[in-house]
N, C-alpha and C. Protein backbone atom coordinates (compact mmCIF):
# COMPACT_ATOMS: atom_id res chain seq x y z
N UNK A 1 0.84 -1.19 0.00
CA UNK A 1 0.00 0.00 0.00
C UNK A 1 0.88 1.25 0.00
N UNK A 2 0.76 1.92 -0.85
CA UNK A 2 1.44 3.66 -0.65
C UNK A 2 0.11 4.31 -0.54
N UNK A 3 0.80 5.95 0.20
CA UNK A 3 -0.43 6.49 0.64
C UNK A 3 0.08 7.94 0.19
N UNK A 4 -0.02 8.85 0.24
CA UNK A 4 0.41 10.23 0.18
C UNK A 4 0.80 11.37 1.26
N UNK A 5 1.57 11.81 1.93
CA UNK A 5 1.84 13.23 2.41
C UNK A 5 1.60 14.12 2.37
N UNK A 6 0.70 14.60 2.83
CA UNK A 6 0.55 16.14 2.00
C UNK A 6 1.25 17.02 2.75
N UNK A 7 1.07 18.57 2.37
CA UNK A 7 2.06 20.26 2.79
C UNK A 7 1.68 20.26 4.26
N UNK A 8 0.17 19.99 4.38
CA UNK A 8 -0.14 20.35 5.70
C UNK A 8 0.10 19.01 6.95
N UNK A 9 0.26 17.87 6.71
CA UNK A 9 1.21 16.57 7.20
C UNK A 9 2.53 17.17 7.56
N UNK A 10 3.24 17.29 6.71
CA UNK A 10 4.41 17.79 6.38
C UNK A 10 4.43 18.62 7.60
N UNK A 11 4.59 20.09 7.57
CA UNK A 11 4.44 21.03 8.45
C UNK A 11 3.76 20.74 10.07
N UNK A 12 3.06 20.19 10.24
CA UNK A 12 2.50 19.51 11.18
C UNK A 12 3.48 18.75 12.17
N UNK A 13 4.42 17.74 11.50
CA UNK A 13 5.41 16.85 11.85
C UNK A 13 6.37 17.86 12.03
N UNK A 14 7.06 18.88 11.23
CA UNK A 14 7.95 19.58 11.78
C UNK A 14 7.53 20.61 12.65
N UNK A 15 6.67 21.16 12.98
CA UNK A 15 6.01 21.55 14.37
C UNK A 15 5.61 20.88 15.48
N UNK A 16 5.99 19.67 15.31
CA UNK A 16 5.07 18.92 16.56
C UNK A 16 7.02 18.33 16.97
N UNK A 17 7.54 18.38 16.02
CA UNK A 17 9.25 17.98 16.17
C UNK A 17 10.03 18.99 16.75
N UNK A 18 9.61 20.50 16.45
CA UNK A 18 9.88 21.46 17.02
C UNK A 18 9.68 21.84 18.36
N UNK A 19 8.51 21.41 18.48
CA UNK A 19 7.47 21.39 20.06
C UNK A 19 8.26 20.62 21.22
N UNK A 20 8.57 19.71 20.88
CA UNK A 20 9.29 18.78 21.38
C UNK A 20 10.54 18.49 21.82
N UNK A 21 10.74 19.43 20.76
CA UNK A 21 12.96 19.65 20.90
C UNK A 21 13.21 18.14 20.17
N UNK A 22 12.98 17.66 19.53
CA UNK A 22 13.56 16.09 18.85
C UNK A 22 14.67 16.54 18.05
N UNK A 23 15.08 15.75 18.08
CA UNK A 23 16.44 15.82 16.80
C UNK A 23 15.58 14.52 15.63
N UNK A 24 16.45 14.41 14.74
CA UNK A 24 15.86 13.69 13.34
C UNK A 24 15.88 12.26 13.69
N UNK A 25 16.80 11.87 14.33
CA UNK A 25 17.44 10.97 15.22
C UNK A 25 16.26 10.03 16.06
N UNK A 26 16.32 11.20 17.27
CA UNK A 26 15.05 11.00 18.04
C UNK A 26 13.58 10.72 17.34
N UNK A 27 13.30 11.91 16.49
CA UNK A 27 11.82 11.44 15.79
C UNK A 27 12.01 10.05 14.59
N UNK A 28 12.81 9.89 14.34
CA UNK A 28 12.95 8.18 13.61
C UNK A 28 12.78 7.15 14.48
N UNK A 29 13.47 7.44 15.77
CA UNK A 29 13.13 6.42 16.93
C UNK A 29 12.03 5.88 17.20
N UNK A 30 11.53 7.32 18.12
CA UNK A 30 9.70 7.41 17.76
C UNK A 30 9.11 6.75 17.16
N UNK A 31 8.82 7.28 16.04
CA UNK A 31 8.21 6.81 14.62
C UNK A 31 8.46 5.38 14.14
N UNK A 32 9.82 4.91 14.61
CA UNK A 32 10.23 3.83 14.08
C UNK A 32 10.03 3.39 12.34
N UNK A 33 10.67 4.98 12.04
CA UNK A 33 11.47 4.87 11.04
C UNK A 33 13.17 4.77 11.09
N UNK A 34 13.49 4.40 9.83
CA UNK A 34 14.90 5.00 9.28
C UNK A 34 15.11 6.14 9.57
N UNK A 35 16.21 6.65 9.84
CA UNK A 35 16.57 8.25 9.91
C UNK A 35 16.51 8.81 8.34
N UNK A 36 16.75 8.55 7.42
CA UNK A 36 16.84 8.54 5.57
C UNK A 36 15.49 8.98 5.79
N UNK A 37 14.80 7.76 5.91
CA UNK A 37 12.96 7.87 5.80
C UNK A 37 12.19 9.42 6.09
N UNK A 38 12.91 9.55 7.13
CA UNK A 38 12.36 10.67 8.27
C UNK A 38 13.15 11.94 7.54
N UNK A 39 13.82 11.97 6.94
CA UNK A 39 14.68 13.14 6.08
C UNK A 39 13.95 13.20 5.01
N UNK A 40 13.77 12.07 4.60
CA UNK A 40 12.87 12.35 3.25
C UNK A 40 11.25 13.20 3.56
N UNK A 41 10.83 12.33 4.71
CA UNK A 41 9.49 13.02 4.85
C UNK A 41 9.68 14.25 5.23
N UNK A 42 10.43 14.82 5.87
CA UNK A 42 10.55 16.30 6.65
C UNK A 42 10.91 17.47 5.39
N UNK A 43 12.10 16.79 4.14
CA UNK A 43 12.33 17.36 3.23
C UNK A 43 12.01 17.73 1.86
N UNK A 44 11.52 16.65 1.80
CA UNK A 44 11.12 16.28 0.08
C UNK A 44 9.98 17.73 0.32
N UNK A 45 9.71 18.34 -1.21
CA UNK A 45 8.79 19.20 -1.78
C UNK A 45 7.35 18.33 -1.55
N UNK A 46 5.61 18.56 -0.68
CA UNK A 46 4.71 17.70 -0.74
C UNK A 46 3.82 17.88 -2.27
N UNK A 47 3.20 17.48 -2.08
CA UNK A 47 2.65 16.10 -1.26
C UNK A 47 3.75 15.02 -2.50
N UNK A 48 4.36 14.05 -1.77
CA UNK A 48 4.54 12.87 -2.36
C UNK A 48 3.99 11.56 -2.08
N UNK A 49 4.84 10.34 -2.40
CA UNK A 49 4.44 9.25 -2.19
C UNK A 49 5.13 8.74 -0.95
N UNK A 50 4.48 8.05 0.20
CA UNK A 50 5.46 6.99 1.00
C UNK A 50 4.76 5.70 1.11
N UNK A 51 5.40 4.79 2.14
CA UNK A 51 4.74 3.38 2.16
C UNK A 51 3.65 3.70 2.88
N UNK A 52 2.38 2.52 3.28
CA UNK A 52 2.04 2.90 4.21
C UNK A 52 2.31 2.80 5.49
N UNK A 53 3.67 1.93 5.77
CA UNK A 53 3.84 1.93 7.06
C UNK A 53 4.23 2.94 7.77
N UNK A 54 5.15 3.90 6.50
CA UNK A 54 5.59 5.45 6.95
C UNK A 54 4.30 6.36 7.17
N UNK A 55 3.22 6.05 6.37
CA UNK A 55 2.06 6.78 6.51
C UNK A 55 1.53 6.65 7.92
N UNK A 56 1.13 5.34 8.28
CA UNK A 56 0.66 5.39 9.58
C UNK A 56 1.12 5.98 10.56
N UNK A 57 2.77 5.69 10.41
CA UNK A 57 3.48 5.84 11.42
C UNK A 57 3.45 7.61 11.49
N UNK A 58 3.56 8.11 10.53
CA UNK A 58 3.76 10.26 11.01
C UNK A 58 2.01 9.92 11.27
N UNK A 59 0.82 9.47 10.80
CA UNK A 59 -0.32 9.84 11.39
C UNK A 59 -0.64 9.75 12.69
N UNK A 60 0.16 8.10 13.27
CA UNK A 60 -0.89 8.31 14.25
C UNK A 60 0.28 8.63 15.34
N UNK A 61 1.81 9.51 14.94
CA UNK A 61 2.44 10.20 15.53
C UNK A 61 1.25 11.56 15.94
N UNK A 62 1.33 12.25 14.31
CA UNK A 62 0.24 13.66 14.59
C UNK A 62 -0.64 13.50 15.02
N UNK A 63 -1.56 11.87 15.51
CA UNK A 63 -2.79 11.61 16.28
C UNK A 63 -2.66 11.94 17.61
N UNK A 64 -1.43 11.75 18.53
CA UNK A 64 -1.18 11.46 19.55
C UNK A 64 -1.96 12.05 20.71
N UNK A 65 -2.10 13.42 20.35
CA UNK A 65 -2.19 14.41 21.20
C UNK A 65 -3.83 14.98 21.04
N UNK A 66 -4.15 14.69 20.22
CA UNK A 66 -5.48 14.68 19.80
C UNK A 66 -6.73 14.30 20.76
């Protein structure tokens, strides 16, 4: 399954990474991604493509607090 990212995902994750004080490091931990993975999502231009395991994983990161 791939799923999509969008601008406002995107931004979300680096505010909620900001909030937090994480390093890229730390939020891959988290997330239990790759550190690569987690560079790509934080960097890449949106909306792109990821797996869905990366999908779940930044959602039901940005769910958390909800």
């Amino acid at each position: 399954m791939q799923a999509i990212i969008t601008e406002k995902q995107q931004v979300a994750l680096i505010k909620k990474q900001a909030v937090n004080r994480l390093t890229r490091s730390q939020l891959a931990e988290k997330l239990n991604l790759a550190r690569t993975t987690v560079k790509d999502v934080l960097d890449k231009p949106a909306p792109f493509v990821v797996s869905g395991k990366t999908f779940t994983a930044v959602n039901d990161y940005l769910l958390e607090d909800l």
